[in-house]
Protein backbone atom coordinates (compact mmCIF):
# COMPACT_ATOMS: atom_id res chain seq x y z
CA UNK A 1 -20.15 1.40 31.92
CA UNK A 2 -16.66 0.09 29.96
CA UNK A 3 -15.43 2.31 27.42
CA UNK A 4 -15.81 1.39 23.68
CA UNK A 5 -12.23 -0.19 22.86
CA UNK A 6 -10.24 1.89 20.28
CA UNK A 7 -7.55 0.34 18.12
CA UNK A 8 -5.15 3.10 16.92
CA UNK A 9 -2.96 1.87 14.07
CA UNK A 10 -0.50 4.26 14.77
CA UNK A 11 0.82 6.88 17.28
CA UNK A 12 -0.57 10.32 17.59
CA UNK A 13 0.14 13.52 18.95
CA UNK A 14 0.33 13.72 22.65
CA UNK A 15 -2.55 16.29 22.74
CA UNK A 16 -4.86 14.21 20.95
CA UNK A 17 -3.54 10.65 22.09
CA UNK A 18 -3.74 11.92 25.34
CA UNK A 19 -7.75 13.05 25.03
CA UNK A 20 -8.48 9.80 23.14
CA UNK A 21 -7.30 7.68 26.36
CA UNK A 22 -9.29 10.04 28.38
CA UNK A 23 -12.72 9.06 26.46
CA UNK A 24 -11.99 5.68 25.11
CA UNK A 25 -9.84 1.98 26.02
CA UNK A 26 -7.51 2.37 23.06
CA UNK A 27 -4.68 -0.03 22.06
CA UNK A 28 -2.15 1.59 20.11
CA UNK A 29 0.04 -0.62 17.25
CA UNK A 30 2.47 1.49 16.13
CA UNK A 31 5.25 0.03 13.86
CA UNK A 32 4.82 -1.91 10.32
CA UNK A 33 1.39 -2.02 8.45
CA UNK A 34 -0.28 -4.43 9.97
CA UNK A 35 -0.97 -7.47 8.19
CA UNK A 36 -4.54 -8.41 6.69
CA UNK A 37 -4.94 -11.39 9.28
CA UNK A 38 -4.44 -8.90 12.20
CA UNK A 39 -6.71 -5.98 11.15
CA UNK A 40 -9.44 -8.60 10.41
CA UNK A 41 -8.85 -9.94 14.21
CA UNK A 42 -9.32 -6.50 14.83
CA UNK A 43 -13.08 -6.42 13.25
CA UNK A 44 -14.26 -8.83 16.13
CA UNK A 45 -12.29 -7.20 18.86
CA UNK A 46 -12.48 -3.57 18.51
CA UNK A 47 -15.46 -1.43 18.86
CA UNK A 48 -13.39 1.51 16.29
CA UNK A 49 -10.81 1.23 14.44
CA UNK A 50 -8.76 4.07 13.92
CA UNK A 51 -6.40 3.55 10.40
CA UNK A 52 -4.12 5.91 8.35
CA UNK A 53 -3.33 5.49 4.81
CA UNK A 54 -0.69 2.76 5.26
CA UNK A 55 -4.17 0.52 6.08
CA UNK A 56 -5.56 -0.97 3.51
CA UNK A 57 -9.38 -1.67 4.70
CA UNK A 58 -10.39 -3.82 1.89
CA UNK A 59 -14.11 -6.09 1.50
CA UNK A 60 -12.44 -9.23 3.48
CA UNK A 61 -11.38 -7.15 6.24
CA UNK A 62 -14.90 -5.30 6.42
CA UNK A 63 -17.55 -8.63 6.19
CA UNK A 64 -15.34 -9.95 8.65
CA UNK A 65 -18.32 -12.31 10.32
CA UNK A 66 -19.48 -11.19 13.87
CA UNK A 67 -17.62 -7.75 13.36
CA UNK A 68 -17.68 -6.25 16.51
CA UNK A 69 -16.16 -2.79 14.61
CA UNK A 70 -19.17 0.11 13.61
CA UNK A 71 -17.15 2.94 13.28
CA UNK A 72 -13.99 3.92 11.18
CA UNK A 73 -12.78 7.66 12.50
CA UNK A 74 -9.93 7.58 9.22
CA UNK A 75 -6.87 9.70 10.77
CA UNK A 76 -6.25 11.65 7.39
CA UNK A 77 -8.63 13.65 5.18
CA UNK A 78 -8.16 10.69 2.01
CA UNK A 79 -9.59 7.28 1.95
CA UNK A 80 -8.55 5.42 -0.87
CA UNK A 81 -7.63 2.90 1.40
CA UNK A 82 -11.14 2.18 2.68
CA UNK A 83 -13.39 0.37 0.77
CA UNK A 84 -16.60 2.76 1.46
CA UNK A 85 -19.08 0.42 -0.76
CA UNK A 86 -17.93 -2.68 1.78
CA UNK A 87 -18.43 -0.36 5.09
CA UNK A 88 -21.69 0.65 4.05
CA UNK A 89 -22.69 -2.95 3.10
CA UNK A 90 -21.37 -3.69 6.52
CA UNK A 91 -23.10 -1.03 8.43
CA UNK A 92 -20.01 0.58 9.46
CA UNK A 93 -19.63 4.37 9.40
CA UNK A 94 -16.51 5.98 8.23
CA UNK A 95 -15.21 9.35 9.08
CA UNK A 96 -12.36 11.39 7.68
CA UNK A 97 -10.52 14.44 8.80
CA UNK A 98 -10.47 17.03 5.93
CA UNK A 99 -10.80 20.73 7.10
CA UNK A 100 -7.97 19.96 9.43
CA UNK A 101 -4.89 19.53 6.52
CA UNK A 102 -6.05 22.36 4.18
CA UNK A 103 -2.82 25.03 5.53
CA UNK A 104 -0.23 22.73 5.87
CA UNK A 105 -1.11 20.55 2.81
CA UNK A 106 -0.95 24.50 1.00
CA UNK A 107 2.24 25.20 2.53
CA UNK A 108 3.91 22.46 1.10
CA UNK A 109 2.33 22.97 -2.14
CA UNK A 110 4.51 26.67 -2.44
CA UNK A 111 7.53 24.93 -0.62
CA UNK A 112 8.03 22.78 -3.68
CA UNK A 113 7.34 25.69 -6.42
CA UNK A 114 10.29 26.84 -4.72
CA UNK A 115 12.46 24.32 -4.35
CA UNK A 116 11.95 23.02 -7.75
CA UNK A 117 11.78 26.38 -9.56
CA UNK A 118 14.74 27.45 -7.37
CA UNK A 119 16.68 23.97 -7.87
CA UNK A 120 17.07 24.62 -3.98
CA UNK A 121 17.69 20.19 -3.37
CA UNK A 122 19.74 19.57 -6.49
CA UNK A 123 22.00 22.72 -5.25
CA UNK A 124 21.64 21.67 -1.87
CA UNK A 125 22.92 17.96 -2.57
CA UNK A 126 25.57 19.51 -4.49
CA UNK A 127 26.54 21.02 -1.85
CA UNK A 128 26.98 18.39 0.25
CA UNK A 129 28.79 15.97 -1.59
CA UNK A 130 31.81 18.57 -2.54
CA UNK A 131 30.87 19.83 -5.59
CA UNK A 132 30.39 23.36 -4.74
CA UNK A 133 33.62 25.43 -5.30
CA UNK A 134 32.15 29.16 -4.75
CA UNK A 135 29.63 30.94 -6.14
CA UNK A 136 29.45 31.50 -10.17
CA UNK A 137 27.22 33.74 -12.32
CA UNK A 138 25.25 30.68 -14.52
CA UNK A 139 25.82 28.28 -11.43
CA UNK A 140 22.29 26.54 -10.21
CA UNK A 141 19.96 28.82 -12.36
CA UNK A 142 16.23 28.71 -11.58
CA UNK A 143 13.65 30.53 -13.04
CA UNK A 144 11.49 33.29 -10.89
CA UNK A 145 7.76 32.11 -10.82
CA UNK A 146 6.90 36.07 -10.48
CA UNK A 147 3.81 37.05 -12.97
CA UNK A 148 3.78 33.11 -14.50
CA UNK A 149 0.84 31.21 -14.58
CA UNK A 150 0.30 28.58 -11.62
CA UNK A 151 -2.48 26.29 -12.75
CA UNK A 152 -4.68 24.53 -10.33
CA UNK A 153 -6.20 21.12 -11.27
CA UNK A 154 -9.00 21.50 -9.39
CA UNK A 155 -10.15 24.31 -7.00
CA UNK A 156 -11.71 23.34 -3.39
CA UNK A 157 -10.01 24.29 -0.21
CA UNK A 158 -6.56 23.25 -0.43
CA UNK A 159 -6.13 24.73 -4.12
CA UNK A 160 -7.76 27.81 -2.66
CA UNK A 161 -5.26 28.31 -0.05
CA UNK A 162 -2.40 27.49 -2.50
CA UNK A 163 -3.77 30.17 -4.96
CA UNK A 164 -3.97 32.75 -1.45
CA UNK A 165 -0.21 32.06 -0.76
CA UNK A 166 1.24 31.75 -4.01
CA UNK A 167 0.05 34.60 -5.11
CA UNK A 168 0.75 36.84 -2.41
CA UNK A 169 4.68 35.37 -1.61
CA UNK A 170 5.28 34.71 -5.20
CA UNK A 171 3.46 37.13 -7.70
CA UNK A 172 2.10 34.78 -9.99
CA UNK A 173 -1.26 34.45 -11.88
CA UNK A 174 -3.74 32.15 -10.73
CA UNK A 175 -5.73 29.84 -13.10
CA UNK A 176 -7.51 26.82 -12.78
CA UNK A 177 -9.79 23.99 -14.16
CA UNK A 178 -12.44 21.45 -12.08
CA UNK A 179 -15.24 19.71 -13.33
CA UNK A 180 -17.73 23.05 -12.07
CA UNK A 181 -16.94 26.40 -12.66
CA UNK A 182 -16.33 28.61 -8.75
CA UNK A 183 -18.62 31.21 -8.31
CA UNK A 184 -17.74 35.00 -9.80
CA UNK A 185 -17.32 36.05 -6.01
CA UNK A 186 -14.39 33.22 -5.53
CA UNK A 187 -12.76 33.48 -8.40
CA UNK A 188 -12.74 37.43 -7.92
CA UNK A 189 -11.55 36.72 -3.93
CA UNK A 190 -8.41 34.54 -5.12
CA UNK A 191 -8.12 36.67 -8.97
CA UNK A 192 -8.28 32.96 -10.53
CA UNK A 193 -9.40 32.32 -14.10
CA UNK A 194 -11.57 29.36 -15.33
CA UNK A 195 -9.96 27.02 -17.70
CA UNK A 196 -12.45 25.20 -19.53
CA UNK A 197 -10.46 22.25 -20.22
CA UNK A 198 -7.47 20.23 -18.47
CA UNK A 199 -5.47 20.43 -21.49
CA UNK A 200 -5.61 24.08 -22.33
CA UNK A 201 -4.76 24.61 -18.58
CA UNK A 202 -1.57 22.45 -19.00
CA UNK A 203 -0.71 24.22 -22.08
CA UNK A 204 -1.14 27.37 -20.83
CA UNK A 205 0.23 26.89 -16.84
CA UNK A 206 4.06 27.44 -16.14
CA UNK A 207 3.40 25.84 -12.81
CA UNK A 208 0.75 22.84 -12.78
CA UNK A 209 -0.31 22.23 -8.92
CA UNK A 210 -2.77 18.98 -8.76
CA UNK A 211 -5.51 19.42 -6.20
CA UNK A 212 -8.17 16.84 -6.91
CA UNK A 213 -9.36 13.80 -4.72
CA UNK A 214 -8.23 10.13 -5.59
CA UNK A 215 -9.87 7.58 -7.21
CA UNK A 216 -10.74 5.75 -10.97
CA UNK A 217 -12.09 9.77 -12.24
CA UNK A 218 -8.67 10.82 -11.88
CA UNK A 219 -6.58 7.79 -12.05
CA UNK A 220 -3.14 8.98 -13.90
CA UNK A 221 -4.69 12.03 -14.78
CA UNK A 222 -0.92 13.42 -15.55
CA UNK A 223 -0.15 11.06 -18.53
CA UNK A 224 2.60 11.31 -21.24
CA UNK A 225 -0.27 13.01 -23.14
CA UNK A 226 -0.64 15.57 -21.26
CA UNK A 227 2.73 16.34 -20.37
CA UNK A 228 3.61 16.86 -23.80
CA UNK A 229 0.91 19.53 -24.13
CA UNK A 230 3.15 21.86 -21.48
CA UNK A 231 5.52 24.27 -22.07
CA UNK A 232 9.31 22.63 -22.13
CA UNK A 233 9.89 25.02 -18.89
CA UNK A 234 7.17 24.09 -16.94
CA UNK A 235 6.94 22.67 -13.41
CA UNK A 236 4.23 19.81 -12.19
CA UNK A 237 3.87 19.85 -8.40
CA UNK A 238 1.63 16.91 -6.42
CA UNK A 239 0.20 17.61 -3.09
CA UNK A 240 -2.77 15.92 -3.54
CA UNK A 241 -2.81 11.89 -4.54
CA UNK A 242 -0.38 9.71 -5.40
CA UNK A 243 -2.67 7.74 -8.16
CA UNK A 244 -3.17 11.06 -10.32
CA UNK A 245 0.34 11.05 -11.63
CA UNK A 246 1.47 8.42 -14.19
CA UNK A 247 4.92 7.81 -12.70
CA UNK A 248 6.49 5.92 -15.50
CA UNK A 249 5.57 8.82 -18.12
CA UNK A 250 6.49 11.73 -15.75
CA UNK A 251 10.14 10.55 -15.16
CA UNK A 252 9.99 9.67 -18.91
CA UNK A 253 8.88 13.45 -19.82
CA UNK A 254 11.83 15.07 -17.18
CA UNK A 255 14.65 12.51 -18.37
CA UNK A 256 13.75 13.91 -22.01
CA UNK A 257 13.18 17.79 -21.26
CA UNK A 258 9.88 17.48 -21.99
CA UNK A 259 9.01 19.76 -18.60
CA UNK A 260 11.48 21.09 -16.65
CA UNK A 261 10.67 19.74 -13.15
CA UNK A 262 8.39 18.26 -10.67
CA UNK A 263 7.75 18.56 -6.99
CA UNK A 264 5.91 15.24 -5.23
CA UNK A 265 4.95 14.64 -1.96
CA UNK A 266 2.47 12.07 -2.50
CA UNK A 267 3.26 8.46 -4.79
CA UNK A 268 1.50 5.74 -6.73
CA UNK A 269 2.80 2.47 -4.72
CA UNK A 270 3.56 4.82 -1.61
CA UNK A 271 6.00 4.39 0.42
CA UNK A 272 7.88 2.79 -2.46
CA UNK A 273 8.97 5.13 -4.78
CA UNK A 274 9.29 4.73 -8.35
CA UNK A 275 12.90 3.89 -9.16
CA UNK A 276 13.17 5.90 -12.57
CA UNK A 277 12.37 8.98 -10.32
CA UNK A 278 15.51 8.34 -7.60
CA UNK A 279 17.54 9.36 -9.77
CA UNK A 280 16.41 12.82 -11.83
CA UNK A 281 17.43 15.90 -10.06
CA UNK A 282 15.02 18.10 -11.35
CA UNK A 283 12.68 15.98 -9.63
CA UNK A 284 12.07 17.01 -5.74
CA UNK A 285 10.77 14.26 -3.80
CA UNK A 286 9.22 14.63 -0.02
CA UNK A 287 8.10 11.83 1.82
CA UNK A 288 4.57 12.96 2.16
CA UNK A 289 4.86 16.10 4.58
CA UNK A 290 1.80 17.80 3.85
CA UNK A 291 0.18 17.86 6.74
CA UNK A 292 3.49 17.20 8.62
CA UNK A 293 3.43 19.63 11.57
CA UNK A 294 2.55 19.41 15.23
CA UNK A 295 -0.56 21.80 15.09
CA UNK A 296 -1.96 20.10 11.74
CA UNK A 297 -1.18 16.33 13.21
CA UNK A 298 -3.00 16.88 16.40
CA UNK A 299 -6.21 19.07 15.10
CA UNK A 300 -6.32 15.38 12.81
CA UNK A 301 -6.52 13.20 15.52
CA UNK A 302 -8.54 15.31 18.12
CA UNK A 303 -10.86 15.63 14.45
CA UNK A 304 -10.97 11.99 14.30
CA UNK A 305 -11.95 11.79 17.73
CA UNK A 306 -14.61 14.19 18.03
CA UNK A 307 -16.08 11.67 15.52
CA UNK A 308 -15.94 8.94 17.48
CA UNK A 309 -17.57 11.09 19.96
CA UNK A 310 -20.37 11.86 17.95
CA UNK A 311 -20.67 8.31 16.69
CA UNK A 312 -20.97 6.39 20.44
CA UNK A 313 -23.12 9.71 21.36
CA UNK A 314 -25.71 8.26 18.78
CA UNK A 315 -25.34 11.86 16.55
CA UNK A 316 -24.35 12.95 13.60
CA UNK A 317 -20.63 12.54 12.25
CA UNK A 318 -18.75 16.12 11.48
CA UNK A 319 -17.23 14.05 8.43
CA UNK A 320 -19.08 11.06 7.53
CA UNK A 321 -17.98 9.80 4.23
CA UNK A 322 -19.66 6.74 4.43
C-alpha cells in the first residue's frame, strides 16, 4: 500500500521530520512562501498539506477542482492563515497544534516584561555601538515590575502560565479580563482578579500582556483609544497575534510618552515590520520566538503528525479546528 504523500512547507525538527518520513512520502519546500500557483498545484498532488503561518490557504487555493488534499495538520497552534469556512466547504479537515506552545509562548511573554521594563536592548545596543563609558547612578533606569499590576487580556492557557511565572519570578499582581469570567478555583490557583471591562483593565494594569486568539473580534483591539486610557508608565507586551495591535497608533502613543514601552513578538503584515516601530527604543521587537526552542518546535510537528495519523487512521483529530 503507498503512503499518503505529505507536502511540508517548511523544515522541521529532526525528531519529528524524521518520524513523519517514517509514516508518510513527504516532500519538503523549505525556502520563500510559496507562491499561490504552487500551493494550488499542491491541492491536486498532495494527499496533506502541512503549512505554517507564512501560508496563506485562502478559498482559490482550497476549491482547487479535483483536490486531491483532505487534510491540513497546521504546524502552529494559530490559523489565521487558513480559510476554515473554504476547508469545510471543501471537505477538508484542518488540524492545529495548540497545547504544544503554551510554555515557551509564556516564557517569552516574562522575557519581554523584562527586557522592556529593564531597558535590557536599548542598553544593550548602547552598548554595542560605543556609547557606554562606565557605569552611572541615573544611567539606563528601568522600573521594577515587583507588586505592579500585570494585566492579562484574556485568560486561557498561555495567559495562565504567564500569570504562574510572572508572579512567582517577578512579584507582581495578577489581573485579567476575557469575554467569561474563570472559575473561583482558577482565579484562586493563579491569585488573578476579574476585570469586568478591557478598559478598566488597561487603566488599571502597569503591564498589559495580550493573550487572545486572532481574528475580526479582536482585530486592533490595542487602538489609540485605549492606549490613552493607561498609565503614562505602563508597558504593552504581544505574545499572542499580530492583528490585535494597531501598529500605527502604538508607535504613535510611545513616540509621544503616552506609555512607556512595548514588547512584540508577533506583527500585523508579519514578517514586515512596521517602519515607525524600527526606530523607538523603548520598543523591543523579537522576530516571533515564542515557541522558538528545540523541545517546543518538535512536540509541534510530532503534534501535527499524530493528526495526520489519526486522520488516514479514519479517527478522530486531537485538534480539529475545522
Amino acid at each position: 500500500m503507498n503512503k499518503p504523500k505529505i507536502l511540508l512547507t517548511r523544515a522541521w525538527p529532526e525528531k519529528a521530520l524524521a518520524y513523519l518520513e517514517a509514516h508518510y512520502d513527504v516532500t519538503l519546500k523549505d525556502g520563500a512562501s510559496l507562491s499561490k500557483s504552487v500551493l494550488i498545484a499542491a491541492m491536486q498532488d498532495y494527499d496533506a498539506l502541512c503549512p505554517t503561518l507564512t501560508d496563506k490557504l485562502d478559498a482559490d487555493i482550497l476549491s482547487t477542482p479535483n483536490a486531491r488534499v483532505r487534510m491540513i495538520a497546521n504546524f502552529g497552534a494559530g490559523f489565521e492563515h487558513i480559510d476554515l469556512k473554504a476547508a469545510k466547504a471543501a471537505g477538508i479537515a484542518v488540524s492545529n497544534t495548540p497545547g504544544a506552545l503554551t510554555e515557551a509562548t509564556a516564557e517569552i511573554a516574562l522575557l519581554l516584561m523584562l527586557m522592556t521594563s529593564r531597558r535590557a536592548s536599548e542598553a544593550e545596543r548602547g552598548l554595542r555601538s560605543g556609547q557606554w563609558d562606565g557605569w552611572k547612578p541615573t544611567q539606563f533606569l528601568g522600573q521594577s515590575l515587583k507588586g505592579k499590576t500585570l494585566g492579562l487580556v484574556g485568560f486561557g492557557r498561555i495567559a495562565q502560565s504567564t500569570a504562574q511565572k510572572a508572579k512567582a519570578a517577578l512579584g507582581v499582581e495578577i489581573a485579567y479580563y476575557s469575554r467569561r469570567q474563570a472559575a473561583a478555583e482558577t482565579e484562586a490557583e493563579f491569585g488573578a482578579r476579574y476585570v469586568p471591562s478591557l478598559e478598566q483593565l488597561a487603566a488599571e494594569s502597569d503591564v498589559l500582556s495580550l493573550h487572545t486568539p486572532g481574528g475580526p473580534d479582536t482585530k486592533h483591539l490595542i487602538n489609540a483609544a485605549l492606549l490613552k486610557a493607561m498609565k503614562p508608565t505602563a508597558i504593552i507586551i504581544n505574545t499572542a497575534r499580530g492583528s490585535v495591535v494597531n501598529e500605527a497608533d502604538l508607535a504613535a502613543a510611545l513616540k509621544n510618552g503616552v506609555i512607556a514601552a512595548a514588547g512584540l513578538d508577533v506583527y500585523e503584515q508579519e514578517p514586515k515590520i512596521h517602519l515607525d516601530l524600527m526606530g523607538l527604543e523603548n520598543a523591543v521587537l523579537l522576530p516571533h520566538l515564542g515557541s522558538a526552542t528545540i523541545e517546543t518546535r518538535t512536540d509541534m510537528g510530532l503534534r501535527a503528525a499524530y493528526n495526520l495519523d489519526r486522520f488516514f487512521a479514519g479517527e478522530d483529530l486531537l485538534d480539529r479546528i475545522a
